[in-house]
Protein backbone atom coordinates (compact mmCIF):
# COMPACT_ATOMS: atom_id res chain seq x y z
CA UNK A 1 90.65 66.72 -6.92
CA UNK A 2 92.95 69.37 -5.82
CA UNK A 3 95.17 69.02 -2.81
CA UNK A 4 92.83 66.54 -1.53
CA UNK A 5 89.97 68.33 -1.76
CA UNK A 6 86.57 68.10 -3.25
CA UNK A 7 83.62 70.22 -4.87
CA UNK A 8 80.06 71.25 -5.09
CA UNK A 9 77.35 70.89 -7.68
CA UNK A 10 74.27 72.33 -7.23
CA UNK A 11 70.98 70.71 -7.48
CA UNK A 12 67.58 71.68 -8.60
CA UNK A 13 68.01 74.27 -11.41
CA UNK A 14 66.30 76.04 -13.71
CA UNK A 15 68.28 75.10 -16.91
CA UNK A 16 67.00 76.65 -20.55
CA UNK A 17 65.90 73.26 -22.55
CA UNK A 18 67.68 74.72 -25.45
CA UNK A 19 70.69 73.16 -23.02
CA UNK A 20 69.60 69.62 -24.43
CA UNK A 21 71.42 69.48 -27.94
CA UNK A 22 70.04 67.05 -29.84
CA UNK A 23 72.17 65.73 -33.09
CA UNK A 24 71.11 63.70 -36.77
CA UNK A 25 73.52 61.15 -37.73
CA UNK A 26 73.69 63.47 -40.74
CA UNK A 27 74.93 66.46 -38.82
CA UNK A 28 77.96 64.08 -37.82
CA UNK A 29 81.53 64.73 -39.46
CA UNK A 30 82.81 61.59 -41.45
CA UNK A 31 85.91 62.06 -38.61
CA UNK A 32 83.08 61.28 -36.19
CA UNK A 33 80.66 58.52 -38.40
CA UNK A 34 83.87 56.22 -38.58
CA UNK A 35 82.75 55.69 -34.48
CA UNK A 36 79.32 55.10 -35.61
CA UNK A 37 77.62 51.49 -35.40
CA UNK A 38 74.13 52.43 -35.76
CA UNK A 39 72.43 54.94 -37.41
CA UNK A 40 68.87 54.62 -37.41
CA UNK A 41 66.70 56.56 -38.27
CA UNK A 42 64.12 53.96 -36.34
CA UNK A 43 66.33 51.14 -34.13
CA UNK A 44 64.37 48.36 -32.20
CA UNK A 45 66.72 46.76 -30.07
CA UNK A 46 64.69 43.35 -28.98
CA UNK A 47 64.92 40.82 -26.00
CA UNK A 48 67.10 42.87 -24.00
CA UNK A 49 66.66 43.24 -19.83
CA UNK A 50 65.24 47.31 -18.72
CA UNK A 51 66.54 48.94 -15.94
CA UNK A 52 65.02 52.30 -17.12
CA UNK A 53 66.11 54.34 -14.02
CA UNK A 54 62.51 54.96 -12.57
CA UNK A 55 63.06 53.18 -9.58
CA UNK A 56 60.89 50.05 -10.54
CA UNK A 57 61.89 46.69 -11.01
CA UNK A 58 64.42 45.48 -14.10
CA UNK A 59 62.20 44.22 -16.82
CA UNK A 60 62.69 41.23 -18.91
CA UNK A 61 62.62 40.49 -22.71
CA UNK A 62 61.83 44.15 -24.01
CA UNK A 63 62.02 45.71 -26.63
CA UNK A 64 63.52 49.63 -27.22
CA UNK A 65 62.47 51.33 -29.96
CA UNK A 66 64.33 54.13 -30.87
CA UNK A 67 62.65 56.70 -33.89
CA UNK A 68 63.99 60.37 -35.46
CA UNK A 69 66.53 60.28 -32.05
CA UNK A 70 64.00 59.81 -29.62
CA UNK A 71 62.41 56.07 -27.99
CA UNK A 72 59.10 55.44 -29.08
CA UNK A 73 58.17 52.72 -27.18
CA UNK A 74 59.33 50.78 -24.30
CA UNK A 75 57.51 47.06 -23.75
CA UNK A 76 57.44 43.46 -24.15
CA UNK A 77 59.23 42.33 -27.04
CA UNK A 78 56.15 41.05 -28.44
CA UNK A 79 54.00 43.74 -27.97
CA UNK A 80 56.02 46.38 -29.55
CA UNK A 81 55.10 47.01 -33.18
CA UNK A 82 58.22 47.53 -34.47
CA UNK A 83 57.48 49.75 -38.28
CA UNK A 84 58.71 48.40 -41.64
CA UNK A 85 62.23 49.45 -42.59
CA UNK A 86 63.25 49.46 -38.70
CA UNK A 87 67.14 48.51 -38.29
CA UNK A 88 66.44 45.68 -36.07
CA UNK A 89 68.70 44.10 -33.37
CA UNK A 90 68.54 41.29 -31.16
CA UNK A 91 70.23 41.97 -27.80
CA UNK A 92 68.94 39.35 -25.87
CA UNK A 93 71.71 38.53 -22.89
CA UNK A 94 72.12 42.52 -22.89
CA UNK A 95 70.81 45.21 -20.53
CA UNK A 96 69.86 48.99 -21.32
CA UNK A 97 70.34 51.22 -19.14
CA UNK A 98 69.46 55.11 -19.09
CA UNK A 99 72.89 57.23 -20.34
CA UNK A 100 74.97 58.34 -17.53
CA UNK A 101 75.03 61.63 -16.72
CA UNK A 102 78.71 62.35 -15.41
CA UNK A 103 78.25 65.64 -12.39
CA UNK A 104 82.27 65.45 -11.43
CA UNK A 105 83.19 64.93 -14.81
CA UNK A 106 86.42 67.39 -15.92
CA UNK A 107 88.09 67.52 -19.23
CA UNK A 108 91.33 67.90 -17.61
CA UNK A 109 93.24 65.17 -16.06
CA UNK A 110 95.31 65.14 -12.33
CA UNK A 111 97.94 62.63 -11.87
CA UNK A 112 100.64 61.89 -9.75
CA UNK A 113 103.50 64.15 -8.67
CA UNK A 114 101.31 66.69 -9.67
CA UNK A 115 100.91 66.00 -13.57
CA UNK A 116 97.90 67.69 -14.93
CA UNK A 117 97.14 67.85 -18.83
CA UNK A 118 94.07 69.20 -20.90
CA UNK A 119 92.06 65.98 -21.92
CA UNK A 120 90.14 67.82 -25.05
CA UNK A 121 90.44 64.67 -27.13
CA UNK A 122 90.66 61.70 -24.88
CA UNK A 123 88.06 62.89 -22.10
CA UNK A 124 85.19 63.20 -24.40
CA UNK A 125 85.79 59.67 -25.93
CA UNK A 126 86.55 57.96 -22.92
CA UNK A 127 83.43 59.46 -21.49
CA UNK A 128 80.95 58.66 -24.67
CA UNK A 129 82.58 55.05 -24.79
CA UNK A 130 82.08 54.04 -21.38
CA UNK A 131 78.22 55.35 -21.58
CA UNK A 132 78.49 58.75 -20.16
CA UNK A 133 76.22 60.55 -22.91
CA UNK A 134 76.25 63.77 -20.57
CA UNK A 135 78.43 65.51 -18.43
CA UNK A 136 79.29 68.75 -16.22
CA UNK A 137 82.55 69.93 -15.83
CA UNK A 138 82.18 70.93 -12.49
CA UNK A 139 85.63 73.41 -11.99
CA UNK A 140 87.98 73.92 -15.27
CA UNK A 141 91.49 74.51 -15.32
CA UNK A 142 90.95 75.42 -19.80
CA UNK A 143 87.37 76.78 -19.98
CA UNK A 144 87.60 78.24 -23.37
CA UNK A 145 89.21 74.80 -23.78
CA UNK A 146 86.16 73.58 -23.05
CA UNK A 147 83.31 75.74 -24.44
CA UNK A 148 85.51 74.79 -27.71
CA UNK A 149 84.86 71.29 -27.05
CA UNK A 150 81.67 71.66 -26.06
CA UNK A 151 80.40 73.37 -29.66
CA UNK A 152 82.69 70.68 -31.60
CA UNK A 153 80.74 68.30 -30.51
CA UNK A 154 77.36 69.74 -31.13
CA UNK A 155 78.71 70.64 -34.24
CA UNK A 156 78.92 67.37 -35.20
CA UNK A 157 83.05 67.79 -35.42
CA UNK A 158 83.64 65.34 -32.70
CA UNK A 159 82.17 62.76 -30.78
CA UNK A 160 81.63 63.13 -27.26
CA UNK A 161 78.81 63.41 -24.19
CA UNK A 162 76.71 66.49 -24.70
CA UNK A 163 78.54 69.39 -22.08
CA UNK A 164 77.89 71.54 -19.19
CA UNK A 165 80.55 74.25 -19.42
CA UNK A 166 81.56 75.10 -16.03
CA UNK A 167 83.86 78.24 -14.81
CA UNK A 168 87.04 78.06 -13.67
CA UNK A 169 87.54 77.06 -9.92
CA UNK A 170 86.70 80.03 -7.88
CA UNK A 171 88.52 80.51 -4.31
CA UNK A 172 89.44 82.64 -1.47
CA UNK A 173 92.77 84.00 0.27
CA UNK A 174 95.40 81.04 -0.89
CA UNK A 175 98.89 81.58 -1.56
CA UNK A 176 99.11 78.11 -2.44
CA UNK A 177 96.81 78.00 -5.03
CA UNK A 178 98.09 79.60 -8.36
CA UNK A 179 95.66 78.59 -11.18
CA UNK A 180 91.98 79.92 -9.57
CA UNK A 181 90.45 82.64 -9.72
CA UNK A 182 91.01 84.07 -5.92
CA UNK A 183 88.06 86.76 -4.85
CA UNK A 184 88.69 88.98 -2.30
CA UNK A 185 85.54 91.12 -2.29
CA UNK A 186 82.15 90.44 -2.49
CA UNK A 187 81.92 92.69 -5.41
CA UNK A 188 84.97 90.79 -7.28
CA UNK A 189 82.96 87.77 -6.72
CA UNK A 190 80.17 89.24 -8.46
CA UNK A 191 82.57 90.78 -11.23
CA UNK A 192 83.71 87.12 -11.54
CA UNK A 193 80.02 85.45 -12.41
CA UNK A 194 78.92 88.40 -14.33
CA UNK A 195 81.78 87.66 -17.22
CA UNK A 196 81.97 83.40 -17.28
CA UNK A 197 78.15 83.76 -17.30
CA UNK A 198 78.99 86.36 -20.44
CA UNK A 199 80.80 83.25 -21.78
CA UNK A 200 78.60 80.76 -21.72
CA UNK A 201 79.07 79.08 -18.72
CA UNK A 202 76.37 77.10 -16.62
CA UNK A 203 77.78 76.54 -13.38
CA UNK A 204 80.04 78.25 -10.98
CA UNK A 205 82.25 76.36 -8.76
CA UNK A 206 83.36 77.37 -5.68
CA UNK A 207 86.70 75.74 -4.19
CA UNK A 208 88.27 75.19 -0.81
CA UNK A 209 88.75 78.45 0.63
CA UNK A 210 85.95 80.60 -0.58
CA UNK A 211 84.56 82.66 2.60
CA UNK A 212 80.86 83.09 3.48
CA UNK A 213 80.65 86.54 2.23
CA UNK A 214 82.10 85.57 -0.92
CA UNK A 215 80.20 82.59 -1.60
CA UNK A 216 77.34 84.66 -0.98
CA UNK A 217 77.69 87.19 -3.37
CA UNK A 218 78.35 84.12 -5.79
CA UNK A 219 75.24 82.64 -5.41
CA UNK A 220 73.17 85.72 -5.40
CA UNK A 221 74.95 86.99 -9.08
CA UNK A 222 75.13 83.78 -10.15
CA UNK A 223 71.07 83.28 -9.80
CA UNK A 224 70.44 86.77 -11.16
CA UNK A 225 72.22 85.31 -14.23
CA UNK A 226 70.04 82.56 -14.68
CA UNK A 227 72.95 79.62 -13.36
CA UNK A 228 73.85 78.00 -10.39
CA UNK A 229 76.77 77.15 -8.03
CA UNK A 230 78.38 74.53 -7.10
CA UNK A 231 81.83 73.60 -4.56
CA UNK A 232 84.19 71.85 -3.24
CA UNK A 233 83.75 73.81 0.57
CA UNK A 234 86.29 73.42 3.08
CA UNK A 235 85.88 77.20 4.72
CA UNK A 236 81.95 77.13 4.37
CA UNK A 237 81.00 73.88 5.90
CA UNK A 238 77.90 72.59 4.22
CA UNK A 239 75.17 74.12 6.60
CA UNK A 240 76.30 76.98 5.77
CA UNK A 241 76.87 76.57 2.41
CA UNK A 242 72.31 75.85 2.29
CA UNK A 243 71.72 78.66 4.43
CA UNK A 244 74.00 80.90 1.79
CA UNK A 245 71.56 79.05 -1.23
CA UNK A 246 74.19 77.01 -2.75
CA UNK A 247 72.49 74.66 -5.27
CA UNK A 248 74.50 71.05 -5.14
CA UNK A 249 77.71 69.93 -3.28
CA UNK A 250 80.10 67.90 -4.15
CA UNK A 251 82.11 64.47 -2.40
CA UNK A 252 79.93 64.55 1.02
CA UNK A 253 81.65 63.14 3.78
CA UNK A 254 84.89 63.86 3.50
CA UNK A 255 85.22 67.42 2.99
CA UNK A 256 82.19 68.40 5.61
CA UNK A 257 84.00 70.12 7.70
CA UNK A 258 80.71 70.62 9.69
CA UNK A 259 82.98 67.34 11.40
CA UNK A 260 85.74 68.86 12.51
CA UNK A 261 86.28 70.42 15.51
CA UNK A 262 88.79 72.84 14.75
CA UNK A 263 86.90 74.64 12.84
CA UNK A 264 86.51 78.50 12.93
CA UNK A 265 84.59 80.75 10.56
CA UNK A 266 85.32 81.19 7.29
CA UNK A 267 88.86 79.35 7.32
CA UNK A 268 89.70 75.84 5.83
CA UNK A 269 91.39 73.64 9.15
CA UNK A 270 94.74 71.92 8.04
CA UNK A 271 94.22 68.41 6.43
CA UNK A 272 90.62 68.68 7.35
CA UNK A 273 89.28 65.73 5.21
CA UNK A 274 92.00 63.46 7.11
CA UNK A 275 90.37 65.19 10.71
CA UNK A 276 86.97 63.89 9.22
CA UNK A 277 88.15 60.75 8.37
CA UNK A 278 89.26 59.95 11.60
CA UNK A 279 86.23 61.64 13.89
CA UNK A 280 83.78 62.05 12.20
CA UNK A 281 80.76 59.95 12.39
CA UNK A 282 78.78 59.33 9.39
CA UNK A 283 75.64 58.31 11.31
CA UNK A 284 75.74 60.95 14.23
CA UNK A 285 74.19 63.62 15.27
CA UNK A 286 76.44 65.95 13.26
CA UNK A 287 75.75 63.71 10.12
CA UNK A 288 71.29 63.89 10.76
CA UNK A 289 71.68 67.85 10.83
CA UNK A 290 73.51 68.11 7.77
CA UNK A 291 71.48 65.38 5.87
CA UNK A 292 68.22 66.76 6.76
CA UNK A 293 69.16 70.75 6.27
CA UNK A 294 70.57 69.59 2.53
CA UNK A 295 67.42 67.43 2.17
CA UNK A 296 64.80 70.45 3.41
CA UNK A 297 66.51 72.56 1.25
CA UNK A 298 66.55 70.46 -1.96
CA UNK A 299 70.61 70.87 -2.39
CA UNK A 300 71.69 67.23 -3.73
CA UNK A 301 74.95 65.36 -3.23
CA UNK A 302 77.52 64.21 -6.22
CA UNK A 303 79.24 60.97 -4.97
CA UNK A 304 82.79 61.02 -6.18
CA UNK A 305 84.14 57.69 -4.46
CA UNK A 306 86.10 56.64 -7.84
CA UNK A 307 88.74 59.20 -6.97
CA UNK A 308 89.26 58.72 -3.63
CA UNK A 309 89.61 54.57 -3.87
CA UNK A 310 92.90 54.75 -5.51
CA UNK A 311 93.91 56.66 -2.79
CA UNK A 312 93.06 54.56 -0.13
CA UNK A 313 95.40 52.02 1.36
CA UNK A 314 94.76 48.32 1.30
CA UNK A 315 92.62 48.85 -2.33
CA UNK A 316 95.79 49.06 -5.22
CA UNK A 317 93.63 50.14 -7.96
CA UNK A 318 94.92 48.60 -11.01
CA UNK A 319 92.11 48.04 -13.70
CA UNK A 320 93.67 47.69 -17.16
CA UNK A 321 91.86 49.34 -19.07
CA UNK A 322 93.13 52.31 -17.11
CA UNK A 323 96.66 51.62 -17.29
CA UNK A 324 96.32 50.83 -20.97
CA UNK A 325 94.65 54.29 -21.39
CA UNK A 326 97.29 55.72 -19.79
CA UNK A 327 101.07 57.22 -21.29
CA UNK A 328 103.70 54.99 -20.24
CA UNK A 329 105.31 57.58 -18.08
CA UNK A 330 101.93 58.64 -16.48
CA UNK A 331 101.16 54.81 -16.36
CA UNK A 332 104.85 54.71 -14.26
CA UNK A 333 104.01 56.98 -12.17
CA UNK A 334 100.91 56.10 -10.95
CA UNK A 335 101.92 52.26 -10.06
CA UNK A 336 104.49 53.78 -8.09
CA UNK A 337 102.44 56.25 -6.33
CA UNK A 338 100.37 53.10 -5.39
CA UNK A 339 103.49 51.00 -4.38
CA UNK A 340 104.53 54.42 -2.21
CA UNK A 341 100.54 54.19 -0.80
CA UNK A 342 100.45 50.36 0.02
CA UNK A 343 104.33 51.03 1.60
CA UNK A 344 103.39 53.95 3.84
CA UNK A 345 102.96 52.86 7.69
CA UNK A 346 100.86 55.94 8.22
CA UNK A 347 98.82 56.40 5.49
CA UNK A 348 96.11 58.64 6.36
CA UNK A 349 93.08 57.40 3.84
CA UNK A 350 91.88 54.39 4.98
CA UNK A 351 89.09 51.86 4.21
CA UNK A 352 87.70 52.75 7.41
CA UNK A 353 87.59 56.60 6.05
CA UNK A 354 86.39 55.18 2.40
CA UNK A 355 83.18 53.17 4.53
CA UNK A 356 82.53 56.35 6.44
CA UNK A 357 81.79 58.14 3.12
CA UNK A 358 79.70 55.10 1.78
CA UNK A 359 77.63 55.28 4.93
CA UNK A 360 77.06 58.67 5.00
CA UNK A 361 76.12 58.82 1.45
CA UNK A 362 73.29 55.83 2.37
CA UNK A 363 72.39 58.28 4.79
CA UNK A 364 71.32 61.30 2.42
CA UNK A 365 69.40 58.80 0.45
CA UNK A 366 67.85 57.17 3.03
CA UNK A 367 66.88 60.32 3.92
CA UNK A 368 65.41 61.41 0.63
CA UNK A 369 68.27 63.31 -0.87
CA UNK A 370 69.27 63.37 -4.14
CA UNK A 371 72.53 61.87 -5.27
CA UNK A 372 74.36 61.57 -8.36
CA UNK A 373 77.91 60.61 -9.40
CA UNK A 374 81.45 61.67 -11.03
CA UNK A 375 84.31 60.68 -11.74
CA UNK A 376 86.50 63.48 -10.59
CA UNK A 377 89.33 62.09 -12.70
CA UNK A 378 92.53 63.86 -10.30
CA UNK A 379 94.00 62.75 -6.91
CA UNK A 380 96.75 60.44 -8.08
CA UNK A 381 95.13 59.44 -11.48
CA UNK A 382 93.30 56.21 -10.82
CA UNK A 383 90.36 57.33 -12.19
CA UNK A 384 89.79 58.73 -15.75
CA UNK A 385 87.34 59.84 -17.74
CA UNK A 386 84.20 57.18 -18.53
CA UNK A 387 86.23 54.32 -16.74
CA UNK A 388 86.32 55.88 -13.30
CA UNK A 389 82.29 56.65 -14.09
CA UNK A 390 81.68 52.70 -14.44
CA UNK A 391 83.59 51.78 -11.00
CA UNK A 392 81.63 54.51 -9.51
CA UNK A 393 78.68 52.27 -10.23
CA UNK A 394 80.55 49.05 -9.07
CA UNK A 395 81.48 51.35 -5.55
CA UNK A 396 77.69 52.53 -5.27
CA UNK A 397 76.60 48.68 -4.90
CA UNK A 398 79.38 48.00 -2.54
CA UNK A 399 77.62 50.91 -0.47
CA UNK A 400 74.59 48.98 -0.56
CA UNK A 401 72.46 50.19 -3.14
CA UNK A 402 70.30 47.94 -5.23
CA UNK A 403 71.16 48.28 -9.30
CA UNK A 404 67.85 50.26 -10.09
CA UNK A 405 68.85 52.41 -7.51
CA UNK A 406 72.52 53.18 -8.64
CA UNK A 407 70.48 53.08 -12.24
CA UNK A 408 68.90 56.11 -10.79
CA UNK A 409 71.65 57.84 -8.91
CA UNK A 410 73.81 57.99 -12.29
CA UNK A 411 71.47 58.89 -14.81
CA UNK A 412 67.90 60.50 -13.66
CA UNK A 413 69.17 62.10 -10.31
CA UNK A 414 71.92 63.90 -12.80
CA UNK A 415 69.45 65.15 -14.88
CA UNK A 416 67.27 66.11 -12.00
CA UNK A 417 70.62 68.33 -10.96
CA UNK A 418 71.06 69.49 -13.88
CA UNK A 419 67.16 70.87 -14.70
CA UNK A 420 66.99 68.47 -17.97
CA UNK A 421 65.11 65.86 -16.33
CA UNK A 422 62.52 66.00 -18.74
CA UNK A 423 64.68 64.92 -21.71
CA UNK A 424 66.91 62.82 -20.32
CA UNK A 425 67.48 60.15 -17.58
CA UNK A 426 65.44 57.36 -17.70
CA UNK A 427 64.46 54.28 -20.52
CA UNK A 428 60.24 55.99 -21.23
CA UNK A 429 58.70 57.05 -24.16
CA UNK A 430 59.13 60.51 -25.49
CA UNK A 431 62.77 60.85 -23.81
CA UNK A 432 65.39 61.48 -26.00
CA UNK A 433 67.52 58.09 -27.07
CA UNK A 434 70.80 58.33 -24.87
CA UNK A 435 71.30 54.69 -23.64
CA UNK A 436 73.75 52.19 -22.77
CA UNK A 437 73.63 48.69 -24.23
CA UNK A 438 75.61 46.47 -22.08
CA UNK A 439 76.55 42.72 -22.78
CA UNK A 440 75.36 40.52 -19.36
CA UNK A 441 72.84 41.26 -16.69
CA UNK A 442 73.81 44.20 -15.03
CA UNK A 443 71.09 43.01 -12.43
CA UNK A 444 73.19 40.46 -11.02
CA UNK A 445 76.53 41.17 -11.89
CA UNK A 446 78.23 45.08 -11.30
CA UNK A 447 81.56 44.10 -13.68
CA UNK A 448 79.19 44.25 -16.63
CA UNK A 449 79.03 48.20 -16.46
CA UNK A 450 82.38 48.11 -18.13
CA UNK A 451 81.10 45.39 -20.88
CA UNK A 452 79.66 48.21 -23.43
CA UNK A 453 78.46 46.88 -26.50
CA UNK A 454 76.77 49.90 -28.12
CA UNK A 455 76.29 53.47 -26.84
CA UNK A 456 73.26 55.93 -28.10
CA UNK A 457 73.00 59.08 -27.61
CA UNK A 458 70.40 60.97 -29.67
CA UNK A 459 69.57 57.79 -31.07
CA UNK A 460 73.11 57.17 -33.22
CA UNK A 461 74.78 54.37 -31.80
CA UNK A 462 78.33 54.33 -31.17
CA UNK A 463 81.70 51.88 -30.99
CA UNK A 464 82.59 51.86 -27.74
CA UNK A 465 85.81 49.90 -28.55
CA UNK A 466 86.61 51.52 -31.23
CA UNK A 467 86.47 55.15 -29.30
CA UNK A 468 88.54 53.75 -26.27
CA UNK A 469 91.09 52.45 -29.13
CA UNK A 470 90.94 55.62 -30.74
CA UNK A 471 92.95 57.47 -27.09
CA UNK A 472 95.19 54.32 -26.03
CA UNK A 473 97.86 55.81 -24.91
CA UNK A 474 97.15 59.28 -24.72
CA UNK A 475 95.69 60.35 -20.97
CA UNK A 476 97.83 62.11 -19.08
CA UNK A 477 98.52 63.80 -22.69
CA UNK A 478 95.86 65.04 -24.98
């Protein structure tokens, strides 16, 4: 999150299935089989508790069976026929859940005092550890940084979440803003998609204060190309942004400047997500117009609330995994950023500005929109990569959502963004074999999102601890 500010991810899309990598424990590097628990080929993991990300019900003592990278069969532990030779597993007292599919998800890290580092090692660990198996960059600071990254890892060369490759941020008019690509034209615009989409890039991101005319021309090139766009709006308020043909946006409420009052065409109001926060009204009128033109139009939402709780007053986000993950400076810095936060007598995020954006995100899917989560791992560096994805989960039930449904929001409704629904996102036959084992009843009990035992994704099973030990001490530096 730059200067407080937020993006957009577009939502249906018509992505190649040749996007869906799919890797052989034997393709893996022995730098990446040392992270490697369980190889397969065929895996039954038995007794364990289903929430598949379907929607239905969790289901009780079943059994997964996982064959040549794919699951077989999904059922009651005894009515699975489990073939001879299977590396069998008894997980009962675990749940499996779908792989998490990560739409906010940079490789770069944002901390305090303005700190921001490349993440090429410790993002794509953190992120496979924690049960992210798939992610989209959604705005990049490095992006040959991260195409690199991206074929490493389907090369087998290290381990990490299969990769969307996003541009780097694209913006209007700033002189504040030194490190985006600013387009002044509606032909630079196009000049702009026409080479990242050269390079390999899936999505565009658009940032704060991208014009109409702009944003436009974006869209139009960038769907000629065969990708789609995504932003962080501010200018464009998000009816505008669906009437343009943007595909996804990011963060919802609080960057909707649809809210504020100020606002005039095509520029980006002064502090406009703290004008929001204070009169905006998640449930209003205001709030039905934009749900229903985002839901008529199929554009879906990407909830990001993991990096805006550390920023809110009253919450002191101090989860120690985190702060162990951290460099000891960065680590310093943060807990005093938070001291400066809970200190401040004027703060302007507030819990009541944190709510808003819960309600407004119940709202959408109430509605029938589609949302998804990311971690968004800036602001003042309380969330990182994989860890920040698991309290996102924890901060969807706060909002009120049952577990299948925040089952749903983080894994299928990704995929459904992403166009790859139909080899990923859900616990069903025939998908490919990206799950998360976790050790408790995630039914009953959010904290044990964070308790990963085992993580698959194309059927190889990997350490989880032994990836997060692998980066201790390193974000904030490589």
């Amino acid at each position: 999150m730059k200067k407080l500010t937020w993006t957009i991810v577009p939502l249906i899309m018509l992505i190649s299935p040749s996007l869906v990598f799919a890797q052989a424990t034997a393709e893996l590097s022995d730098g990446v089989k040392e992270f490697v628990a369980i190889e397969g080929p065929a895996v039954a993991l038995t007794g364990v508790k289903v929430i598949d990300g379907t929607g239905r019900s969790p289901r009780s003592n079943q059994t997964v069976l996982i064959e040549d990278g794919r699951i077989s069969a999904v059922g009651l532990t005894d009515d699975v026929a489990i073939p001879a030779g299977a590396d069998i597993h008894d997980m009962s007292g675990h749940t499996v859940i779908p792989g998490m599919i990560g739409l906010h998800n940079h490789m770069f890290f944002m901390g305090a005092g303005g700190r921001t580092a490349q993440q090429s090692v410790s993002a794509p660990r953190l992120y496979l550890a924690a049960g992210v198996t798939t992610i989209r960059t959604t705005g990049s600071v490095s992006p040959y940084a991260d195409l690199n990254v991206k074929f490493n890892i389907e090369r087998g060369v290290e381990p990490g979440p299969r990769m969307h490759v996003t541009a780097p941020y694209v913006t209007g008019p700033d002189p504040s803003i030194g490190d985006m690509a600013q387009v002044n034209s509606p032909e630079a615009a196009r000049r702009f998609v026409r080479y990242w989409a050269a390079e390999g890039v899936t999505w565009i991101k658009a940032y704060t204060t991208i014009r109409r005319a702009e944003l436009a021309a974006i869209i139009e090139e960038a769907h000629a190309q065969g990708i789609r766009v995504t932003g962080h709006i501010c200018s464009v308020t998000f009816q505008e942004a669906v009437d343009l043909g943007i595909d996804n946006i990011e963060h919802g409420f609080a960057t909707a400047t649809d809210f504020d009052p100020r606002k005039q065409p095509d520029q980006c109001p002064d502090n406009s997500m703290v004008v929001v926060g204070e009169e905006g009204d998640p449930e209003g009128e205001i709030a039905r117009s934009v749900v229903l033109k985002m839901v008529a139009a199929g554009v879906g939402m990407t909830s990001t609330m993991a990096v805006v709780e550390p920023m809110t007053k009253g919450r002191r986000v101090l989860d120690e995994r985190t702060l162990e993950a951290m460099a000891p400076e960065v680590r310093e810095d943060y807990l005093e950023m938070v001291d400066q936060i809970e200190s401040s007598p004027d703060w302007a995020m507030t819990e009541e500005h944190l709510q808003k954006g819960m309600a407004f995100e119940r709202g959408f899917v109430e509605a029938g929109g589609v949302l998804a989560a990311g971690v968004d791992p800036t602001g003042i560096g309380g969330a990182i990569a994989g860890f920040g994805d698991q309290r996102n989960y924890q901060l969807l039930i706060e909002a009120g959502f049952s577990a299948p449904r925040v089952v749903q929001i983080m894994g299928p409704n990704g995929a459904r963004i992403m166009g790859i629904d139909d080899e990923l996102g859900t616990v069903e036959p025939g998908k490919l074999a990206d799950l998360v084992v976790l050790d408790g009843d995630l039914e009953v009990d959010s904290e044990v999102i964070k308790q990963v035992a085992v993580v698959f994704k194309d059927g190889v099973g990997y350490d989880s601890e032994r990836l997060i030990a692998s980066v201790k001490g390193l974000v904030g530096i490589r």
